[in-house]
Protein backbone atom coordinates (compact mmCIF):
# COMPACT_ATOMS: atom_id res chain seq x y z
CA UNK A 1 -4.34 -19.56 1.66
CA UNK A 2 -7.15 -21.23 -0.26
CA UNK A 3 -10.57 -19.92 0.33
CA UNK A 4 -13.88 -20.83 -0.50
CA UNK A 5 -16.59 -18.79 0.23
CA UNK A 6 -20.29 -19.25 -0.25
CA UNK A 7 -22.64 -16.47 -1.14
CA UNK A 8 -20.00 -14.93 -3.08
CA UNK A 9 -22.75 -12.57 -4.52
CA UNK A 10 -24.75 -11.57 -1.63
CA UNK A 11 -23.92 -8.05 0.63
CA UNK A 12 -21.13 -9.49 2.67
CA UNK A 13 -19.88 -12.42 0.27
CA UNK A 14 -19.26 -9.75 -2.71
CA UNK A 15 -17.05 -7.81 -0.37
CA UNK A 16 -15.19 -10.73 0.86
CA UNK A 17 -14.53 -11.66 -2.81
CA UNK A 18 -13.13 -8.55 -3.46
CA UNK A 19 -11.05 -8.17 -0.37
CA UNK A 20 -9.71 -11.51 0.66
CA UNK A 21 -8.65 -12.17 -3.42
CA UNK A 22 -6.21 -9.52 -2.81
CA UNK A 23 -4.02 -11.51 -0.93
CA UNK A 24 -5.42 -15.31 -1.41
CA UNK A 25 -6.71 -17.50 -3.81
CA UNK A 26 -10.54 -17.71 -3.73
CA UNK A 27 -12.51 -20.03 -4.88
CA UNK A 28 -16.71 -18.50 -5.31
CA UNK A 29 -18.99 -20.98 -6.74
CA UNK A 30 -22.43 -20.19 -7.66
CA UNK A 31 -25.69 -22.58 -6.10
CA UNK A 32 -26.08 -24.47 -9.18
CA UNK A 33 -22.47 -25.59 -8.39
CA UNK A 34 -22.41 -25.89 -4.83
CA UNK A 35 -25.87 -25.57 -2.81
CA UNK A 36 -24.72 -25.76 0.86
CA UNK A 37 -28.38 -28.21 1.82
CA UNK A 38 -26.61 -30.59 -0.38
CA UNK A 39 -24.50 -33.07 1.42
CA UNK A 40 -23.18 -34.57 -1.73
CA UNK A 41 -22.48 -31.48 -3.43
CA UNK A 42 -20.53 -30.24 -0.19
CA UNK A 43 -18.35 -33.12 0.01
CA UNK A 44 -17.65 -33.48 -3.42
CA UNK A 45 -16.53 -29.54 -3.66
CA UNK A 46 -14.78 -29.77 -0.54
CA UNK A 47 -13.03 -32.87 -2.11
CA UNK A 48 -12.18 -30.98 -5.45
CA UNK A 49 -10.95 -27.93 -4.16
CA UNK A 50 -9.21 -28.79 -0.30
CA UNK A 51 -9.62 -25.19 0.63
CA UNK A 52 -8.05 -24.20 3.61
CA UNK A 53 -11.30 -21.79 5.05
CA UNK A 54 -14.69 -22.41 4.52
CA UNK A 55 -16.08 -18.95 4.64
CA UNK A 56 -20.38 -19.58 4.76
CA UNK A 57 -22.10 -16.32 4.08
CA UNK A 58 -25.00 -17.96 2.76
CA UNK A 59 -28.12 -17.11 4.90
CA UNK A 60 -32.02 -16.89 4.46
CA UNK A 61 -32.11 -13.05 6.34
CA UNK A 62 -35.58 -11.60 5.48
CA UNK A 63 -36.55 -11.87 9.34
CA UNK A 64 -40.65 -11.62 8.46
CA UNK A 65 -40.71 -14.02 6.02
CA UNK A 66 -38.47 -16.50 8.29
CA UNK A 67 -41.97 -16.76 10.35
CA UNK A 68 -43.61 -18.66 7.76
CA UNK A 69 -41.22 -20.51 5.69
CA UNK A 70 -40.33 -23.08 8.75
CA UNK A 71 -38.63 -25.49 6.23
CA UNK A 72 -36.60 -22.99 3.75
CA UNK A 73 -35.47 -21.38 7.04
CA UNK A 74 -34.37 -25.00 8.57
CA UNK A 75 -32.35 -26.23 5.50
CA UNK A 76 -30.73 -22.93 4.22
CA UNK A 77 -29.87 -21.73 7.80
CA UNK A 78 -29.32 -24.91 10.06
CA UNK A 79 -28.73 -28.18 7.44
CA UNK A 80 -26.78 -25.93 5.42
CA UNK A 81 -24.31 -24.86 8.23
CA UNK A 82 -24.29 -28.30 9.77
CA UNK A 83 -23.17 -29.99 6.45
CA UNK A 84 -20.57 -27.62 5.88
CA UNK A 85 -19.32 -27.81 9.55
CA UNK A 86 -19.19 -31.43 9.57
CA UNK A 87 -17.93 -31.58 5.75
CA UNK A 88 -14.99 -28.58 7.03
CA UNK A 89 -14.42 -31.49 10.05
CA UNK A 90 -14.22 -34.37 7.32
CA UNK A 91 -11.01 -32.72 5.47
CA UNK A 92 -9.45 -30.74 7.93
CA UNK A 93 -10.25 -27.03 6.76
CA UNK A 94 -11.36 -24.17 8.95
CA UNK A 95 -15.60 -22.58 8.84
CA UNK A 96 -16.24 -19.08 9.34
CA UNK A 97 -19.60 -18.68 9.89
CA UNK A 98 -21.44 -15.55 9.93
CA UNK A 99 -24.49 -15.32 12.96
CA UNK A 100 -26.57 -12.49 14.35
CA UNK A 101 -27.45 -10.21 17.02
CA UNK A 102 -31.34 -11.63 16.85
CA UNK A 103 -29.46 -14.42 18.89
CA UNK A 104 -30.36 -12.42 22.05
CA UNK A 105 -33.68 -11.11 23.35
CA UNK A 106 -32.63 -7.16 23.32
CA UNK A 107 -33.99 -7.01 26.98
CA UNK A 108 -30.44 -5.36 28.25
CA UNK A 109 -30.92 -1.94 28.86
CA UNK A 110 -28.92 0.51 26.93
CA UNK A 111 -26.24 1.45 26.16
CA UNK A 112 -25.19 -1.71 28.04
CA UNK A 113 -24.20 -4.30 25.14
CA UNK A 114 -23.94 -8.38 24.50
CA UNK A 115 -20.71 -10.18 25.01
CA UNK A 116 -19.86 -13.11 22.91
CA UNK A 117 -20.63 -15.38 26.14
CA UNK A 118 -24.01 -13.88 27.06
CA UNK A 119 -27.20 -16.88 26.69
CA UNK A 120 -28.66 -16.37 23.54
CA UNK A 121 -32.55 -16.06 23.88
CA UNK A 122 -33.60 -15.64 20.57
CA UNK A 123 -37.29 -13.68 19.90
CA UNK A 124 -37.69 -14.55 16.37
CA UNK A 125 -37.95 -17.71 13.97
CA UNK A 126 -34.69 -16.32 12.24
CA UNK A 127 -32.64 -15.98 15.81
CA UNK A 128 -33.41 -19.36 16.61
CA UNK A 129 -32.47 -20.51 13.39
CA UNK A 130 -28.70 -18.50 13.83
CA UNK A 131 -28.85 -19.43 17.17
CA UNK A 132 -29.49 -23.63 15.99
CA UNK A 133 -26.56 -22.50 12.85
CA UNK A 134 -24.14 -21.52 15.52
CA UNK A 135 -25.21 -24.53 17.85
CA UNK A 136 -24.23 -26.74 14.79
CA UNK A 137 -20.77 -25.36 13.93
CA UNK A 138 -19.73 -26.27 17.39
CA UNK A 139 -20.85 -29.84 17.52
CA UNK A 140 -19.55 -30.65 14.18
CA UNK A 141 -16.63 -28.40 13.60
CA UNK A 142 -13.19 -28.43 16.17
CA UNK A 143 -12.07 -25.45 14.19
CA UNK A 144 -14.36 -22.93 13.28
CA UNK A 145 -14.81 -19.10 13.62
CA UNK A 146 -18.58 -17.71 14.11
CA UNK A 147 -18.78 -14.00 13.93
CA UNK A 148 -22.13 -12.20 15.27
CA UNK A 149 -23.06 -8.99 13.29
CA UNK A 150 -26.02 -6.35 13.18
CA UNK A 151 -27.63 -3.93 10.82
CA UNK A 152 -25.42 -5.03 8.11
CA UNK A 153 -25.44 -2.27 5.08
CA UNK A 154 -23.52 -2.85 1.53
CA UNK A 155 -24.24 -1.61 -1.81
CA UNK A 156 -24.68 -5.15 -2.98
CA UNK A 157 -27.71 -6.51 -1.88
CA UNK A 158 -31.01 -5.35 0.50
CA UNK A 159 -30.62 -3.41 3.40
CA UNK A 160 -31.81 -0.63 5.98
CA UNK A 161 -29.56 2.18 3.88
CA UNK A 162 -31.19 1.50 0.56
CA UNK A 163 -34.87 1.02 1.70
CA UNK A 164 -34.25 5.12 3.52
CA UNK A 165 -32.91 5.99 0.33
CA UNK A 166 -35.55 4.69 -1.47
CA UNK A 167 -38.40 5.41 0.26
CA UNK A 168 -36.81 9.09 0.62
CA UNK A 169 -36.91 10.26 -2.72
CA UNK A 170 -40.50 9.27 -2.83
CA UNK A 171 -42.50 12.31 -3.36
CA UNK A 172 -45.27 13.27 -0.55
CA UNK A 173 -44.24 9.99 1.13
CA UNK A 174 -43.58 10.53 5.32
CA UNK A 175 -40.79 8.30 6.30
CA UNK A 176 -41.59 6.92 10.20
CA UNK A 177 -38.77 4.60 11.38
CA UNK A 178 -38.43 3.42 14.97
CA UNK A 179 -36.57 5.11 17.44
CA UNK A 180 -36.56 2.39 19.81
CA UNK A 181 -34.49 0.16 18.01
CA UNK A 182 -30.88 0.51 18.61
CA UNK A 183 -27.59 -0.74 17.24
CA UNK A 184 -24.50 -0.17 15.46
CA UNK A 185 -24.69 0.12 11.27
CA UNK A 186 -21.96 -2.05 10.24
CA UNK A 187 -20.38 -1.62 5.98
CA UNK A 188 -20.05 -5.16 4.78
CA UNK A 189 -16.91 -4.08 3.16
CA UNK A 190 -15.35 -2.80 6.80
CA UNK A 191 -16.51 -6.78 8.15
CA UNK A 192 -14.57 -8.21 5.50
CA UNK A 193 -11.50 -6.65 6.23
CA UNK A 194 -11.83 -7.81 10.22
CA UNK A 195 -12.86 -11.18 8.37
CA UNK A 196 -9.49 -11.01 6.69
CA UNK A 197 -7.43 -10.04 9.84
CA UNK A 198 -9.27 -13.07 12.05
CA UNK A 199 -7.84 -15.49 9.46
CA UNK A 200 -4.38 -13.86 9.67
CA UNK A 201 -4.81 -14.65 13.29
CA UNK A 202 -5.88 -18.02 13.11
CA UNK A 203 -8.44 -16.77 15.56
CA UNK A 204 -10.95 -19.51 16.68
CA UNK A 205 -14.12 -19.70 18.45
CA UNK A 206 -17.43 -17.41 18.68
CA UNK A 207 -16.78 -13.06 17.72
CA UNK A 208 -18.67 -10.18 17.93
CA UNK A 209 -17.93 -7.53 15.10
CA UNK A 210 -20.00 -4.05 14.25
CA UNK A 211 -19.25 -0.79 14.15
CA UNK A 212 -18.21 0.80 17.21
CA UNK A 213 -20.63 3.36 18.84
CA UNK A 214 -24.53 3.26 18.49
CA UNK A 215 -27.76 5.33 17.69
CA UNK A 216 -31.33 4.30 16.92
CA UNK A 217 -33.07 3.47 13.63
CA UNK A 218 -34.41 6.60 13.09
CA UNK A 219 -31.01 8.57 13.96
CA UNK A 220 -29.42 6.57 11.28
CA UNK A 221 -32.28 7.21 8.65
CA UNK A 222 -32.17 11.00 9.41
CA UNK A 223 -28.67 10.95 9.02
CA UNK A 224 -28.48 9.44 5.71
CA UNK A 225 -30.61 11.87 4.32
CA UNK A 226 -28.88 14.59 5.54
CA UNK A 227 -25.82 13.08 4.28
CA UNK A 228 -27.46 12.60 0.67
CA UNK A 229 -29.14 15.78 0.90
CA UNK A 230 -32.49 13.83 0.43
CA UNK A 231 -34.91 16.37 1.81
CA UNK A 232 -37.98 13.91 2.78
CA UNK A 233 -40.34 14.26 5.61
CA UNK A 234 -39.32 12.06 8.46
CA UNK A 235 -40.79 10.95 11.69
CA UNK A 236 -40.46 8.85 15.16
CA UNK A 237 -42.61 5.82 15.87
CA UNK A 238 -42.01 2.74 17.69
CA UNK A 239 -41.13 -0.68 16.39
CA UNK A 240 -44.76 -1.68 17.78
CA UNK A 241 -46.28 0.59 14.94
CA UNK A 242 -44.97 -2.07 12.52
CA UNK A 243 -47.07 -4.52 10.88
CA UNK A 244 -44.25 -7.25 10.62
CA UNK A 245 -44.66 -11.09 11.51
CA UNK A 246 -41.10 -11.31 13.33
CA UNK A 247 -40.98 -9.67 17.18
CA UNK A 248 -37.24 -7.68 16.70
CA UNK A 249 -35.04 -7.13 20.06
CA UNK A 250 -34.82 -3.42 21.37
CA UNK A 251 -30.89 -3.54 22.54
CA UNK A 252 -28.83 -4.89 19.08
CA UNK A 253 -25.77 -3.80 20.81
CA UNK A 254 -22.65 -6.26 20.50
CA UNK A 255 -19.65 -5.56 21.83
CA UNK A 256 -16.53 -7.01 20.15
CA UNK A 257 -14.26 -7.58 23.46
CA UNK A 258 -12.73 -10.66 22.10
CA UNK A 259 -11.70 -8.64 19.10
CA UNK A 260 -10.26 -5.95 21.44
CA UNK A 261 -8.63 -8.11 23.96
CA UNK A 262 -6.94 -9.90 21.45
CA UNK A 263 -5.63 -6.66 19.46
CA UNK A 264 -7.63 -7.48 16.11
CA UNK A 265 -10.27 -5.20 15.86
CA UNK A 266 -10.48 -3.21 12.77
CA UNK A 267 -13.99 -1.82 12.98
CA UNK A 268 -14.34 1.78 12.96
CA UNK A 269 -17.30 4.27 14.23
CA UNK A 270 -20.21 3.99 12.28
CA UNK A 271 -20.26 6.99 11.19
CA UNK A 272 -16.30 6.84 9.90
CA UNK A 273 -17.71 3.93 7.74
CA UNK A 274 -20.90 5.08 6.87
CA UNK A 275 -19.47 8.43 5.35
CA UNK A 276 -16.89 6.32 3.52
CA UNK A 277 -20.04 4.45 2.03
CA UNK A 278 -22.18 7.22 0.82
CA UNK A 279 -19.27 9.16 -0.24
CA UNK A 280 -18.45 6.29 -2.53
CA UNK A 281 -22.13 5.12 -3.68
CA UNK A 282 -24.09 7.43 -2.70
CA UNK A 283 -24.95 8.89 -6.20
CA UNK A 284 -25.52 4.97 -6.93
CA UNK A 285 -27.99 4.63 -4.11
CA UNK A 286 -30.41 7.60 -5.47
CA UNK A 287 -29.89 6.45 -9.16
CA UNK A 288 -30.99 3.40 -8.05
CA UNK A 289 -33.70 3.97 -6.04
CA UNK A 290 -34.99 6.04 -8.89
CA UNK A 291 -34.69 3.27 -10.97
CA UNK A 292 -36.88 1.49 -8.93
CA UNK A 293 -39.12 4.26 -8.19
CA UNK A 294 -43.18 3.06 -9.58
């Protein structure tokens, strides 16, 4: 199988790279060589190489900043997906597109999840931009594979894991992270293996996949630290304390029944995979965030 993925060096793209190039030829471009808001360039690549997936893991994801860049949010997470939907269309390949829990409002009470046919309501500028991404793929794209995810973690890349990290090593700094905020940290490297197994499939259609199980933002924090043996000063305060642009749902809780009922789903507990990752890079995260430290 020929594969070309885009946003080969992001969190999730890296660790499809490295995974699906085990067993299939992939093809990674840089921007400069394919930028998905080109038309042109997408049909020209797609022309040149005749992969067999389209795997789009390109995304504008900083959720504040989606507030106020209306147009950079419209063309890197809506024209971009459309063009490669209907250039995927055009030569017969199949798009596997990556969307979001901040498709839904959060208003479910917990621990009761979202199913992959529940109405999105998006609360935020980026949600309605996944929610308008996914809303494209369908029109344009017969055979396609959209896969929600939430609180996506890798050690490639910025995420919830590294800013704890970081901020915990910070001397005389008091960590407060909201406790009611919940979902299920997902390793980018554990999503690209259930990438690889959908493909192996030929699965089609719309797919939930995180971790299984669930705790709160500041359960995960905490547990980090204990796991790093980061001894910071930590406390709980609610996502209303924060001073971002972007309102963020309460309930990120997706459940991947299609996943289960069709007998493909590789995730693991969160905790399974988020030992795995700090056992691995953990030593990487601190000399990092040292690194980094002002």
């Amino acid at each position: 199988m020929k594969i070309l993925i885009l946003g080969s060096t992001g969190m999730l793209g890296s660790e499809c790279k490295e995974v699906l190039s085990q067993e299939h030829e992939v093809i990674a471009p840089d921007k400069k060589n394919l930028d998905i808001i080109s038309w042109d360039m997408v049909i020209q690549n797609l022309q040149e190489i005749s992969p067999d997936v389209v795997l789009n893991c390109v995304g504008l994801t900083d959720v504040d900043a989606c507030e106020t860049e209306d147009f950079k949010v419209r063309k890197i997470n809506v024209e971009g997906p459309r063009n490669l939907a209907q250039g995927s269309a055009r030569f017969e390949c199949k798009l596997v597109h990556i969307s979001s829990d901040y498709v839904f409002d959060g208003q479910k009470m917990i621990p009761q999840p979202y199913f992959e046919d529940d109405t999105s309501n998006p609360l935020s500028a980026y949600g309605k931009s996944k929610m308008e991404s996914e809303t494209a793929v369908r029109e344009n794209s017969p055979n396609h594979v959209i896969i929600r995810t939430a609180w996506l973690y890798g050690i490639n890349g910025s995420n919830f894991i590294k800013s704890i990290v970081s901020q915990g090593i910070q001397e005389n700094k008091v960590l407060r992270v909201a406790d009611d905020q919940f979902g299920s940290p997902t390793w980018a490297n554990r999503l690209a293996f259930q990438i690889r197994e959908l493909l192996h499939h030929n699965a089609r259609g719309t797919y939930h996949a995180t971790s299984e199980g669930y705790c709160n933002r500041f359960e995960c924090a905490k547990y980090v630290l204990k796991k790093l043996g980061i001894k910071a000063s930590i406390e709980p305060c609610s996502m209303k304390d924060y001073e971002g642009l972007a309102v963020r749902p309460a309930n990120c809780l997706l459940e991947n029944r299609l996943l289960k009922n069709q007998g493909i789903n590789v995730m693991r507990n969160w905790k399974e995979d988020l030992n795995a990752f700090l056992k691995k890079y953990g030593e990487a995260l601190i000399k990092e965030a040292k690194a980094q430290k002002p």
